[in-house]
N, C-alpha and C. Protein backbone atom coordinates (compact mmCIF):
# COMPACT_ATOMS: atom_id res chain seq x y z
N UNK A 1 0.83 -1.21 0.00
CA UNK A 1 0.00 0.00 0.00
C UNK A 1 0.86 1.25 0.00
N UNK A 2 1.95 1.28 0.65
CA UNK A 2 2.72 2.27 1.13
C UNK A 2 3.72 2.16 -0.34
N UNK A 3 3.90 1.39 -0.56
CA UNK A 3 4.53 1.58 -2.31
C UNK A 3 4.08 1.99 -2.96
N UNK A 4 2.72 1.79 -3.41
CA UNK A 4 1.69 2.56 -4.60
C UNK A 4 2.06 3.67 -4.05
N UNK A 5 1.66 4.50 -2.82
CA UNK A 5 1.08 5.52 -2.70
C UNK A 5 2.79 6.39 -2.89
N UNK A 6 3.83 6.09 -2.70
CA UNK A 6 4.82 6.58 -2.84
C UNK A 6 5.02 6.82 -4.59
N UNK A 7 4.79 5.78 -5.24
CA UNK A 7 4.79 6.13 -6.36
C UNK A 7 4.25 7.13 -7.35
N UNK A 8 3.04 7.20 -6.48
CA UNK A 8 1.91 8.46 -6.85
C UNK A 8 2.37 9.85 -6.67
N UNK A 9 3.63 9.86 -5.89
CA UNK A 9 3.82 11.35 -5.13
C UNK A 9 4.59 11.94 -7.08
N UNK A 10 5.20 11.41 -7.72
CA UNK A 10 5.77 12.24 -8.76
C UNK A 10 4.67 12.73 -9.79
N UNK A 11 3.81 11.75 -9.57
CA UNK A 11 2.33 12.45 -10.46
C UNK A 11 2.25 13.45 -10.22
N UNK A 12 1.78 13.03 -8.75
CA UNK A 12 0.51 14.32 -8.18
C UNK A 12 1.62 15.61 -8.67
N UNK A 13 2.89 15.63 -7.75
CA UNK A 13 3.58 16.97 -8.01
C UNK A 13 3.83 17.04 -9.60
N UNK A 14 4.07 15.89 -10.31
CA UNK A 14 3.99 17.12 -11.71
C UNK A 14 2.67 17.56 -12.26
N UNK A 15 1.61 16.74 -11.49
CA UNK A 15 -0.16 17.19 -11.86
C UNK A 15 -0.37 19.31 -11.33
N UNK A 16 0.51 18.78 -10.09
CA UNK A 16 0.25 20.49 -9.49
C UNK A 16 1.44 21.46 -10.67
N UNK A 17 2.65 21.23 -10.46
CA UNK A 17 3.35 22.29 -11.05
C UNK A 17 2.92 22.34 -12.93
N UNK A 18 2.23 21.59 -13.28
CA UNK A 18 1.59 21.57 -14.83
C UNK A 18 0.26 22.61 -14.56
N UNK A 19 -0.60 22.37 -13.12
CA UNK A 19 -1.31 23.73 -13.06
C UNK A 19 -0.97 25.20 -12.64
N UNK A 20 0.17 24.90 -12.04
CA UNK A 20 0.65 26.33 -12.03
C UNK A 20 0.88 26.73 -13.15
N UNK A 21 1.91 26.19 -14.21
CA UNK A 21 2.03 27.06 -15.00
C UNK A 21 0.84 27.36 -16.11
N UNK A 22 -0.18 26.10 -15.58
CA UNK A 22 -1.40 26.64 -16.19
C UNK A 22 -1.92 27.88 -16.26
N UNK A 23 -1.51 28.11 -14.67
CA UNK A 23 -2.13 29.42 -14.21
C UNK A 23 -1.67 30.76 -14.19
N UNK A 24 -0.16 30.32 -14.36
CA UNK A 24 0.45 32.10 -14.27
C UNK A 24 0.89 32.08 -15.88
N UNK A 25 0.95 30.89 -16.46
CA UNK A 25 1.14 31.04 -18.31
C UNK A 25 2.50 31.14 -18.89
N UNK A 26 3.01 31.08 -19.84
CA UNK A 26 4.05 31.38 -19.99
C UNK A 26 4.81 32.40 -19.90
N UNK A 27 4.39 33.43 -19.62
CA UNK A 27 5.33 34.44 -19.04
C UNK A 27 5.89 34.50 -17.69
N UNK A 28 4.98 33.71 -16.74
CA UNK A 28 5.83 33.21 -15.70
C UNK A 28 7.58 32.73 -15.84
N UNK A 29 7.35 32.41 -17.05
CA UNK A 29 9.19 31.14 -17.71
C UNK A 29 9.42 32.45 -18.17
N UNK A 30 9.45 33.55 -18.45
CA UNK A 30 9.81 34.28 -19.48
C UNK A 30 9.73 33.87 -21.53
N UNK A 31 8.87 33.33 -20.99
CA UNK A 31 8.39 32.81 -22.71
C UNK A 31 7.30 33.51 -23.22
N UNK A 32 7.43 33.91 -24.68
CA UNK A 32 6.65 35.10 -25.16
C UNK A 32 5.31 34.40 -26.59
N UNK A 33 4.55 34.93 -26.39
CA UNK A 33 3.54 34.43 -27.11
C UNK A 33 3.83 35.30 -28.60
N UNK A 34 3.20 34.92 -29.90
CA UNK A 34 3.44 35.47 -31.04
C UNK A 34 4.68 34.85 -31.71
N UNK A 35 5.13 35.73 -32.88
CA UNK A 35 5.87 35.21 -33.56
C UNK A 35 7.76 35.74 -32.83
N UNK A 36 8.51 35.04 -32.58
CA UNK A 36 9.66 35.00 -31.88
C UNK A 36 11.21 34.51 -32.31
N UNK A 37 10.87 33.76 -33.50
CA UNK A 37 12.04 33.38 -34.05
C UNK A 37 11.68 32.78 -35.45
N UNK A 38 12.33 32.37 -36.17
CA UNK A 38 11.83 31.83 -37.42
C UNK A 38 11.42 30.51 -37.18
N UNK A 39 11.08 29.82 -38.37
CA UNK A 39 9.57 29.27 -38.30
C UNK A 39 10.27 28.08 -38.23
N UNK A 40 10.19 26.92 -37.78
CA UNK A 40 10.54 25.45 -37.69
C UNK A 40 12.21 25.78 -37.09
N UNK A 41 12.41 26.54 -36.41
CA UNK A 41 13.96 26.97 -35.33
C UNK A 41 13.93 25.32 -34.24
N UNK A 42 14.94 25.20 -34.67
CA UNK A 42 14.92 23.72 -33.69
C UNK A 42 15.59 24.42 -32.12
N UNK A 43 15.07 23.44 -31.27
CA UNK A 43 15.54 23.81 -29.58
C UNK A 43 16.84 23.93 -29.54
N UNK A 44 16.89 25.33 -28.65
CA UNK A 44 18.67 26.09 -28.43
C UNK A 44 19.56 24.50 -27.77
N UNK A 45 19.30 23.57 -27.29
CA UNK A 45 19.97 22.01 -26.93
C UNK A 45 20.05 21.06 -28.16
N UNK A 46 19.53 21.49 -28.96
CA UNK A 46 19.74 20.59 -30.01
C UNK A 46 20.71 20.25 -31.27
N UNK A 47 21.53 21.79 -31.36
CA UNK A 47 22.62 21.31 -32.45
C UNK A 47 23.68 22.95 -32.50
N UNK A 48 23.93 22.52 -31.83
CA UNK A 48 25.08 23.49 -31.34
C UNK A 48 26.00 24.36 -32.73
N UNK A 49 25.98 23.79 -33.88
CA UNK A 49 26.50 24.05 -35.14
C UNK A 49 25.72 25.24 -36.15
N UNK A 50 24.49 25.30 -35.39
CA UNK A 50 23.38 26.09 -35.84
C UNK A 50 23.56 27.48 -35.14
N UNK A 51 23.84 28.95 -35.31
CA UNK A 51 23.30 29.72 -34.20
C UNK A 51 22.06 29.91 -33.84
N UNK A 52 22.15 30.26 -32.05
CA UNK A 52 20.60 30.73 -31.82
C UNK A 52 20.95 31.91 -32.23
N UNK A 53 19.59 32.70 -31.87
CA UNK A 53 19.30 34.01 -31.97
C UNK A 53 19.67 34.64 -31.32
N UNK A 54 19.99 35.84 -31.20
CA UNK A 54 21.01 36.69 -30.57
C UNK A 54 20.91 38.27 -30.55
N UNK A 55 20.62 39.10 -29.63
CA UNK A 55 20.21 40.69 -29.70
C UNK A 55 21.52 41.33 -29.04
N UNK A 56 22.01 42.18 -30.24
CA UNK A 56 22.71 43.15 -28.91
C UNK A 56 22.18 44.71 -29.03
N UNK A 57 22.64 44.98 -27.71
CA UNK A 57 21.55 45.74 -27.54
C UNK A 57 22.89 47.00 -27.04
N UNK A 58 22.46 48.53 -27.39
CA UNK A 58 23.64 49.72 -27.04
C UNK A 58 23.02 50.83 -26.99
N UNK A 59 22.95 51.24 -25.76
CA UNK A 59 22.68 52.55 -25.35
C UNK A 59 23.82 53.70 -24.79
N UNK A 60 23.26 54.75 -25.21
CA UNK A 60 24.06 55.84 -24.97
C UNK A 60 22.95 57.51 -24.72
N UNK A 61 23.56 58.12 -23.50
CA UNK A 61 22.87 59.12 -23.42
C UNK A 61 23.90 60.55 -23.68
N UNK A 62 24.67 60.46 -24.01
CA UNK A 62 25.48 61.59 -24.51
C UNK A 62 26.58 61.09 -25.37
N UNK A 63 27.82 61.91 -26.16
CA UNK A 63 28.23 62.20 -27.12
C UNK A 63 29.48 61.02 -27.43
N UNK A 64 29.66 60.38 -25.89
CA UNK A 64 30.88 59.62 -25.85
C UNK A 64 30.44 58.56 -27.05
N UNK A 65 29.42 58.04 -26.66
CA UNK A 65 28.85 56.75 -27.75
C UNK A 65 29.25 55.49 -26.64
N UNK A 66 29.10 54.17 -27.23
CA UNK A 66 29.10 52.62 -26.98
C UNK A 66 28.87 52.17 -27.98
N UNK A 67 29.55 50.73 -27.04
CA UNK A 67 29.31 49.35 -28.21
C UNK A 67 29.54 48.07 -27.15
N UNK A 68 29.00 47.43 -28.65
CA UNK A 68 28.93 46.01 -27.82
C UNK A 68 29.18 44.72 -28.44
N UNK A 69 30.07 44.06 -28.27
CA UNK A 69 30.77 43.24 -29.45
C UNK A 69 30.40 41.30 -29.15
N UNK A 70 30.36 40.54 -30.09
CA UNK A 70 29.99 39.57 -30.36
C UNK A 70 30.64 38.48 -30.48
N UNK A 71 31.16 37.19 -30.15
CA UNK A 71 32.21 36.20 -30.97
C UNK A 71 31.29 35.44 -31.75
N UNK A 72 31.50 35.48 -32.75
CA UNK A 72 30.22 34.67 -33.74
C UNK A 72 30.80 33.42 -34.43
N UNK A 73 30.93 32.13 -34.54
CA UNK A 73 31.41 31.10 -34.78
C UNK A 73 30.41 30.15 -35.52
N UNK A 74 29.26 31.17 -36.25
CA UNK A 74 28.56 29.77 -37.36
C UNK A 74 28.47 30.75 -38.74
N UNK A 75 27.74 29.81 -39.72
CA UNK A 75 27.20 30.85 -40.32
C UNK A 75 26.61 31.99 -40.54
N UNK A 76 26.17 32.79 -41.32
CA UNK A 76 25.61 33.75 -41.59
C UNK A 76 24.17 33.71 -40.87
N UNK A 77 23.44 34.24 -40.14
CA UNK A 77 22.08 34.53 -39.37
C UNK A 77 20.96 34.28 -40.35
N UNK A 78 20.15 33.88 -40.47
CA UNK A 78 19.05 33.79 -41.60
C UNK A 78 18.44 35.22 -41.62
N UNK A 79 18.37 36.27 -40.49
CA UNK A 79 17.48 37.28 -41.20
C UNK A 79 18.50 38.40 -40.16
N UNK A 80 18.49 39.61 -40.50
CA UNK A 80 19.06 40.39 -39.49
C UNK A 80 17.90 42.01 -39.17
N UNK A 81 18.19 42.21 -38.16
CA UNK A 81 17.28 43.75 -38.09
C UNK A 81 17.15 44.76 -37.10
N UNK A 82 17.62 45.69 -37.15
CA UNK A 82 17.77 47.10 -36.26
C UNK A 82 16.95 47.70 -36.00
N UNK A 83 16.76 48.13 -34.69
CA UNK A 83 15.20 48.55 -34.47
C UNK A 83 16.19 49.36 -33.03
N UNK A 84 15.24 50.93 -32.68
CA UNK A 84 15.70 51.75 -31.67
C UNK A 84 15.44 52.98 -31.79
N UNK A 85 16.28 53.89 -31.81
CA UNK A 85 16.22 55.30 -31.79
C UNK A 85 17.31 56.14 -31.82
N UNK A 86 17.77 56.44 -32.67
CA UNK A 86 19.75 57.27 -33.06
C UNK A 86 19.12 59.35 -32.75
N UNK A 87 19.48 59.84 -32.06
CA UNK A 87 19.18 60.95 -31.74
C UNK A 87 20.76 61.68 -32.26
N UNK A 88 21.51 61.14 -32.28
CA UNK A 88 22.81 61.81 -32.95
C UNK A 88 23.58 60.95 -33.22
N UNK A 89 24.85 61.17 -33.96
CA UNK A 89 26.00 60.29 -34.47
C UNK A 89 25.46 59.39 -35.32
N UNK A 90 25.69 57.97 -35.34
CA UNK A 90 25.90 57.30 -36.45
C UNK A 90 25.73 56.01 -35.50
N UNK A 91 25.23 54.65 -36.20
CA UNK A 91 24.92 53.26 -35.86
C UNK A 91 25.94 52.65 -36.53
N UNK A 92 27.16 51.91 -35.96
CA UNK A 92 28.32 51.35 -36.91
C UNK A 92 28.41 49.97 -36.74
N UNK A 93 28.40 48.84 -38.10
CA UNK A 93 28.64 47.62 -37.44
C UNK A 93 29.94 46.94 -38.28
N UNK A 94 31.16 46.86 -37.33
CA UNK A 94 32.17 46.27 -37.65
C UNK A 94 32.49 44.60 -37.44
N UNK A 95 32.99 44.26 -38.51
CA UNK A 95 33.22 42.94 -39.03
C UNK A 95 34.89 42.67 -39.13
N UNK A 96 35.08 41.70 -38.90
CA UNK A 96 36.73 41.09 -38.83
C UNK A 96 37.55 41.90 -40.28
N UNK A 97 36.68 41.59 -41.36
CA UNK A 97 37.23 42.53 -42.65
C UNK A 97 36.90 43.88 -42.92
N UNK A 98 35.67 44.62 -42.28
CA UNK A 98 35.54 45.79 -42.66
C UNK A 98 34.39 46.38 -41.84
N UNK A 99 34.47 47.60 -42.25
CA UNK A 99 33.50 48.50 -41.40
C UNK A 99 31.85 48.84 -41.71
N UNK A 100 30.71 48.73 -41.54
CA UNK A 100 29.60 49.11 -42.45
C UNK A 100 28.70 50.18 -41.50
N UNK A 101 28.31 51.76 -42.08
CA UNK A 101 27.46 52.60 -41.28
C UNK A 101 26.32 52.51 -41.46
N UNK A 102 25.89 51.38 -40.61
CA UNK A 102 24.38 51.16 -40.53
C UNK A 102 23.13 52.33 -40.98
N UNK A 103 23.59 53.57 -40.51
CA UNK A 103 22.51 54.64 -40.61
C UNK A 103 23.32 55.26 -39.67
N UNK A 104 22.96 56.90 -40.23
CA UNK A 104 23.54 57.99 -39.57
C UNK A 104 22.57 58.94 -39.77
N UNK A 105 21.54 59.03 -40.20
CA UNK A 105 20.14 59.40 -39.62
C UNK A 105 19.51 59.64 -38.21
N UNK A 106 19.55 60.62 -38.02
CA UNK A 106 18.68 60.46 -36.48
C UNK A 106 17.31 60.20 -36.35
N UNK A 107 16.66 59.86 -35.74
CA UNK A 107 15.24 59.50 -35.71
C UNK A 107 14.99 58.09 -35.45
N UNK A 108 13.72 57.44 -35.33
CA UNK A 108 13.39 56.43 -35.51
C UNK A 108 13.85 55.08 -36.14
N UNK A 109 14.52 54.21 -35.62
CA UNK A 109 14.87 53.05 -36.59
C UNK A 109 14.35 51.72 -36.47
N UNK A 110 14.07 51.07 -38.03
CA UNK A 110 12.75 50.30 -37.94
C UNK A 110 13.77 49.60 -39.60
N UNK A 111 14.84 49.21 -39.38
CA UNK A 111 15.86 48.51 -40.42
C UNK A 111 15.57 47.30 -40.32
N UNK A 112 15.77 46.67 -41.73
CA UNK A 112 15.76 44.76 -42.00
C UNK A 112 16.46 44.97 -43.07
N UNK A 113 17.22 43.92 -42.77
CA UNK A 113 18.03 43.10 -43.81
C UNK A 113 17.81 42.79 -45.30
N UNK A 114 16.53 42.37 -45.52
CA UNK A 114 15.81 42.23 -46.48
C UNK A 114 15.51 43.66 -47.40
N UNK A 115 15.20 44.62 -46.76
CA UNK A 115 14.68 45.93 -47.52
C UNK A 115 16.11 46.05 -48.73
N UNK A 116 15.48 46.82 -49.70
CA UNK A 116 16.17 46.95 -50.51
C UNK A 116 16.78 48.58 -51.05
N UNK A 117 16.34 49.39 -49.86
CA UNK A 117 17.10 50.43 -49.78
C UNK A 117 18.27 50.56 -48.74
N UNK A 118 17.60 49.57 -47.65
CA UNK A 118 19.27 49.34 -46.71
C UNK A 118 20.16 48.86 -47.37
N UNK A 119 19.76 48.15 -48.40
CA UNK A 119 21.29 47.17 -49.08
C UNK A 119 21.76 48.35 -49.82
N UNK A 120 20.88 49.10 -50.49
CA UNK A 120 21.57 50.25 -51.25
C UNK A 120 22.15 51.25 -50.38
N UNK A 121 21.69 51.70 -49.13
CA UNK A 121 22.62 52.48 -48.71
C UNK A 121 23.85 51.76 -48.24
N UNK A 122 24.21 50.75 -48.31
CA UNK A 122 25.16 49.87 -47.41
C UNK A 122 26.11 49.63 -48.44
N UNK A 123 25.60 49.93 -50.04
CA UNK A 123 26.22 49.59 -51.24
C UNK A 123 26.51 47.95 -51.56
N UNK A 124 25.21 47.21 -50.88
CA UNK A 124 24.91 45.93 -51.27
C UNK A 124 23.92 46.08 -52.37
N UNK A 125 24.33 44.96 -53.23
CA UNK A 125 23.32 44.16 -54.36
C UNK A 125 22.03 44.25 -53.82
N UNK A 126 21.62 44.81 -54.36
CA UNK A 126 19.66 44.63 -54.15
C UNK A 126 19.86 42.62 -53.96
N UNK A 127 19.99 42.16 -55.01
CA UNK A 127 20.08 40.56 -54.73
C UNK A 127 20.64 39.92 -53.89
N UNK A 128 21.95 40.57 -52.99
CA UNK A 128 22.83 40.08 -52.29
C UNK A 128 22.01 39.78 -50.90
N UNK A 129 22.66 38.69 -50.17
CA UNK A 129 22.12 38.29 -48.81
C UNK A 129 22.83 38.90 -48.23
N UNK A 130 22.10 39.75 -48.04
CA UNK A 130 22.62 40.86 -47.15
C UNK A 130 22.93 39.96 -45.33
N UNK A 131 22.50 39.26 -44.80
CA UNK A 131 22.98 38.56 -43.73
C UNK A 131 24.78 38.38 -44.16
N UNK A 132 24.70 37.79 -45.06
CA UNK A 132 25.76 36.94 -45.34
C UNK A 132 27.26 38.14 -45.49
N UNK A 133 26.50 39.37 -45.96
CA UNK A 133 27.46 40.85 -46.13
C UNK A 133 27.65 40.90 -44.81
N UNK A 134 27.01 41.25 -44.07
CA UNK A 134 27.17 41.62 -42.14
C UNK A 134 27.72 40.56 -41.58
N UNK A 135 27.72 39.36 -41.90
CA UNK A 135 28.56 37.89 -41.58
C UNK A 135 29.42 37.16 -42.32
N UNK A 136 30.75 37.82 -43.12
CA UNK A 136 31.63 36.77 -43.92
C UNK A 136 32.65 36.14 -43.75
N UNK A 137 32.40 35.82 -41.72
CA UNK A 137 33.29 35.37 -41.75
C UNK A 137 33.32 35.01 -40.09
N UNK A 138 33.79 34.29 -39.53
CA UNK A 138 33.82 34.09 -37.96
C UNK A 138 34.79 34.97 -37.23
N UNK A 139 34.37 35.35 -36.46
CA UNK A 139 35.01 36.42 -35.74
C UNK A 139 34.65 36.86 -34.82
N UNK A 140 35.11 38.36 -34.27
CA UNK A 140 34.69 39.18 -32.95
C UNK A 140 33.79 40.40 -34.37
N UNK A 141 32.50 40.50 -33.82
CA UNK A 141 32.04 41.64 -34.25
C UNK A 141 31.24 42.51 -33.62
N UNK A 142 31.35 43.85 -33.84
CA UNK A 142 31.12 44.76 -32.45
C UNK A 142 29.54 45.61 -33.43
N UNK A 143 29.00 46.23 -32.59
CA UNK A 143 27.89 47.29 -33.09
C UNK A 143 28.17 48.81 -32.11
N UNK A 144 28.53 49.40 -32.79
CA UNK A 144 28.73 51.06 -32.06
C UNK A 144 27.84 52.01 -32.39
N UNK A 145 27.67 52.23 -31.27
CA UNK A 145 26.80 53.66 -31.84
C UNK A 145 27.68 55.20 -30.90
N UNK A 146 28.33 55.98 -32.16
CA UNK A 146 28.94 57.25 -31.75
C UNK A 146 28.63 57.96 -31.03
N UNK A 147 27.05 58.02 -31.15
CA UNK A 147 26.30 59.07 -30.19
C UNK A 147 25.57 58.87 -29.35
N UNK A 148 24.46 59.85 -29.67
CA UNK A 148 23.16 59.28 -28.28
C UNK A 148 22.37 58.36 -28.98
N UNK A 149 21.94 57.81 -28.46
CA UNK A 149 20.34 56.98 -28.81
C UNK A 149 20.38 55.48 -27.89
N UNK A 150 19.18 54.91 -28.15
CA UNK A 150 19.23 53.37 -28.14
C UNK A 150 18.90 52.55 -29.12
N UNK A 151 20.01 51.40 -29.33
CA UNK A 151 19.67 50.40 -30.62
C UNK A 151 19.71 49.45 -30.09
N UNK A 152 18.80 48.38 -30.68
CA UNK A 152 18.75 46.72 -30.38
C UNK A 152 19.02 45.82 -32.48
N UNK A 153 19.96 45.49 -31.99
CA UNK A 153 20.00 44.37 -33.60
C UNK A 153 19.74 43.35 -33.09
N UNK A 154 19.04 42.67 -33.87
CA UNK A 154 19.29 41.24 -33.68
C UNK A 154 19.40 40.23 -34.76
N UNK A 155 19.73 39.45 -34.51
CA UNK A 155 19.97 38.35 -35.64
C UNK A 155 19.55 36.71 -35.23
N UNK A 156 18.85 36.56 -36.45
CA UNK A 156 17.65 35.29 -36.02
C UNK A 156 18.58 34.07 -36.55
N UNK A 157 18.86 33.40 -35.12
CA UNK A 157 19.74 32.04 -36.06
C UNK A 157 18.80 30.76 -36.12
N UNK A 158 18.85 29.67 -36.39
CA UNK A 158 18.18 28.84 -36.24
C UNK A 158 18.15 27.43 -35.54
N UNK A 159 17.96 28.33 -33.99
CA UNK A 159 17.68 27.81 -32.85
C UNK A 159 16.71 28.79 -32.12
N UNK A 160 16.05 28.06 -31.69
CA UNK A 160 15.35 28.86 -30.33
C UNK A 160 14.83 28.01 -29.19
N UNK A 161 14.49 28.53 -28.35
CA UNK A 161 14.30 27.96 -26.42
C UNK A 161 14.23 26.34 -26.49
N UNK A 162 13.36 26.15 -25.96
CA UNK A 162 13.36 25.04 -25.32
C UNK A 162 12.99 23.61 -26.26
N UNK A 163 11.84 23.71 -26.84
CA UNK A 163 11.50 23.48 -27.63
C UNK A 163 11.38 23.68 -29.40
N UNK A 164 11.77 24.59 -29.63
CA UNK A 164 11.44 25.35 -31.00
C UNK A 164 10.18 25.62 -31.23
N UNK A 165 10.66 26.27 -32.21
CA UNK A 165 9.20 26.93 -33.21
C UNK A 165 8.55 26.05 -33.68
N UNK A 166 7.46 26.66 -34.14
CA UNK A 166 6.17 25.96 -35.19
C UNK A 166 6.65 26.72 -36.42
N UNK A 167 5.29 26.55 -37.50
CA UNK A 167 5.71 26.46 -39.00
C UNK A 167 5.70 28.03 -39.08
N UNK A 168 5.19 28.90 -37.74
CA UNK A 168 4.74 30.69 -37.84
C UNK A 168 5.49 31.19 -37.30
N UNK A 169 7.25 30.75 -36.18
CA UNK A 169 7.71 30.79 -35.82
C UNK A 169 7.55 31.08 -34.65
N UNK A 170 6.19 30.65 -33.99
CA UNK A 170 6.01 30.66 -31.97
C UNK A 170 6.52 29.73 -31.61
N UNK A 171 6.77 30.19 -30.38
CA UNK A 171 7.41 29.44 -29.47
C UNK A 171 6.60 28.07 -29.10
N UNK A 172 7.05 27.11 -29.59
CA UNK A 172 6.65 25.67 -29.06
C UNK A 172 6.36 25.26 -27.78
N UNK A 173 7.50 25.64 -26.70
CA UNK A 173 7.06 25.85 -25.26
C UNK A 173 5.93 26.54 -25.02
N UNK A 174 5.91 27.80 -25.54
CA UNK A 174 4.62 28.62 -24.91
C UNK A 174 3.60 28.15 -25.37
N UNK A 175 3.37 27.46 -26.71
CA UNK A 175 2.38 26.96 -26.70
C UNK A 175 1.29 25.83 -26.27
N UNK A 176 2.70 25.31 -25.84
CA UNK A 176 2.51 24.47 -25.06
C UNK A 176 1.42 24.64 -23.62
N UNK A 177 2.00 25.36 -22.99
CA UNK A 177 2.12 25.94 -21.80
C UNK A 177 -0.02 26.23 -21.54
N UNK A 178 0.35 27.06 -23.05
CA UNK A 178 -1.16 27.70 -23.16
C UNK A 178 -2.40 26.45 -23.01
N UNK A 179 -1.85 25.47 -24.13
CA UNK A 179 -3.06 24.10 -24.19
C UNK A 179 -2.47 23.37 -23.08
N UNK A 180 -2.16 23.62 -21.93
CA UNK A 180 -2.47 22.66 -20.17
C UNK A 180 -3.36 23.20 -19.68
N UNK A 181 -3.39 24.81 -20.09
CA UNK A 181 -4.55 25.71 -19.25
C UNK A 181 -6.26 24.82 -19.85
N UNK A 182 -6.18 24.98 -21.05
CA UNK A 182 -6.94 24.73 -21.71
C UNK A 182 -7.16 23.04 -21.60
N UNK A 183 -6.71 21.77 -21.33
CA UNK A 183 -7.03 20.97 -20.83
C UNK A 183 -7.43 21.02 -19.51
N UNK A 184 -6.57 21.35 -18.82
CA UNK A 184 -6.96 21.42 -17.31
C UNK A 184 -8.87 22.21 -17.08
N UNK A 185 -9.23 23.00 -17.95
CA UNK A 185 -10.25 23.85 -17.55
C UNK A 185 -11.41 22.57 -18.36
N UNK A 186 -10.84 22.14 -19.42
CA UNK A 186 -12.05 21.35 -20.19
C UNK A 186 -11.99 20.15 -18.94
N UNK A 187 -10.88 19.61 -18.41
CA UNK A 187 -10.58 18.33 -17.49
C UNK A 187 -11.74 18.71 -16.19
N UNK A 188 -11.65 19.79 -15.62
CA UNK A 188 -12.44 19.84 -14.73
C UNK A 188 -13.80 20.10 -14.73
N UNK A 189 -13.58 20.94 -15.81
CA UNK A 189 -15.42 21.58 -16.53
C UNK A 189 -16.13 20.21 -16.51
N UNK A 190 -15.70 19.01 -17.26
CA UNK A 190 -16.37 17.84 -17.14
C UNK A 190 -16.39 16.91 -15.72
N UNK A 191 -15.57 16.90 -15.25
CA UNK A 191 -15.53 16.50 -13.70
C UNK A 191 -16.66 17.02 -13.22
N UNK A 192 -16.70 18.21 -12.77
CA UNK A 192 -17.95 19.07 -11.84
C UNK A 192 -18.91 18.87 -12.78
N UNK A 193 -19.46 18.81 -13.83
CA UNK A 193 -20.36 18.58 -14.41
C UNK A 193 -21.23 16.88 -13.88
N UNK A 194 -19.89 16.26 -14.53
CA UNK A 194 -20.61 14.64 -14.25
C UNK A 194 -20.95 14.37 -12.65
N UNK A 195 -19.94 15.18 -11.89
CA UNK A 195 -19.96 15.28 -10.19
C UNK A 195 -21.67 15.77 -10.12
N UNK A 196 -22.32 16.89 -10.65
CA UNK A 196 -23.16 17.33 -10.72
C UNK A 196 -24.62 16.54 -10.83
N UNK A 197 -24.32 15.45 -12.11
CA UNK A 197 -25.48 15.12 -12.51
C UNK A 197 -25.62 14.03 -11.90
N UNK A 198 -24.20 13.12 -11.29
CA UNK A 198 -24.56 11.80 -10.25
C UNK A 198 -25.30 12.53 -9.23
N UNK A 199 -25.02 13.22 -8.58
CA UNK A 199 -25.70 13.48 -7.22
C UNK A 199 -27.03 13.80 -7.63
């Protein structure tokens, strides 16, 4: 008797901690609902030869500037993209062979890889993979920004969390996470129901 019931104890506790995170959801884990990485990204444990995804991120509130530099050891990123706010100076991203000025525009920045006026200001091929221009090669690569502002780049490799993506690129974990809530509520909805109609 005392054996069964010992055996039962790893249920029950993963029965409870499967409703917690029923209940506080995936942002409890820090896992984000929507689209998050590219689409079929296999789990960051699964193949080390692949990069994950990767943000760096550089702020500056006066004239000195920052940066923030990278060791990058795979291929080229499948998609790349700058997003922030340059209030002065210039956004610079240096590579083992050369230098490229992201934008020296102040205002709003809302850059991808893909557009085909960034490649022209960058003096890339409208056709060129432009990832592959910002990555030709393994190395230390840094992102500076001269002046004020805040920038976040990031570059989508193909890995993500725990699980990976789906075919829309959400997070597999979180979705996860979401359909326990959603069993657990149908699991009991019918419980108290049938509880209901025996009595």
């Amino acid at each position: 008797m005392r054996e069964s019931a010992m055996k039962s104890y790893p249920s029950a506790i993963g029965l409870v901690l499967l409703a917690l995170l029923a209940i506080f959801g995936p942002g409890s884990l820090g896992l984000r609902d929507g689209q998050t990485a590219p689409p079929y990204s296999k789990p960051d444990w699964l193949d080390s030869s692949i990069a994950s995804t990767a943000v760096l991120h550089v702020t500056s509130g006066g004239n000195e500037g920052a940066a923030e530099s990278l060791a990058w050891d795979y291929v080229a990123p499948l998609r790349v993209s700058l997003a922030g706010r340059l209030d002065e100076g210039s956004v610079i991203w240096r590579t083992p062979e050369r230098e490229f000025i992201l934008t020296d525009q102040p205002g709003e920045l809302d850059l991808d890889a893909r557009d085909i006026p960034f490649k022209r200001a960058l003096n890339v091929s409208p056709f060129a993979n432009m990832p592959q221009a910002l990555f030709p090669s393994r190395g230390e690569y840094s992102l500076v920004l001269t002046g004020s502002g805040d920038v976040t780049m990031r570059m989508e490799g193909g890995r993500w969390g725990w699980l990976g993506t789906d075919h829309r690129g959400r997070d597999v974990a979180a979705l996860f996470i979401r359909g326990i809530r959603v069993s657990l509520i149908v699991g009991i909805a019918a419980t108290i129901i049938a509880m209901l109609l025996g009595v």
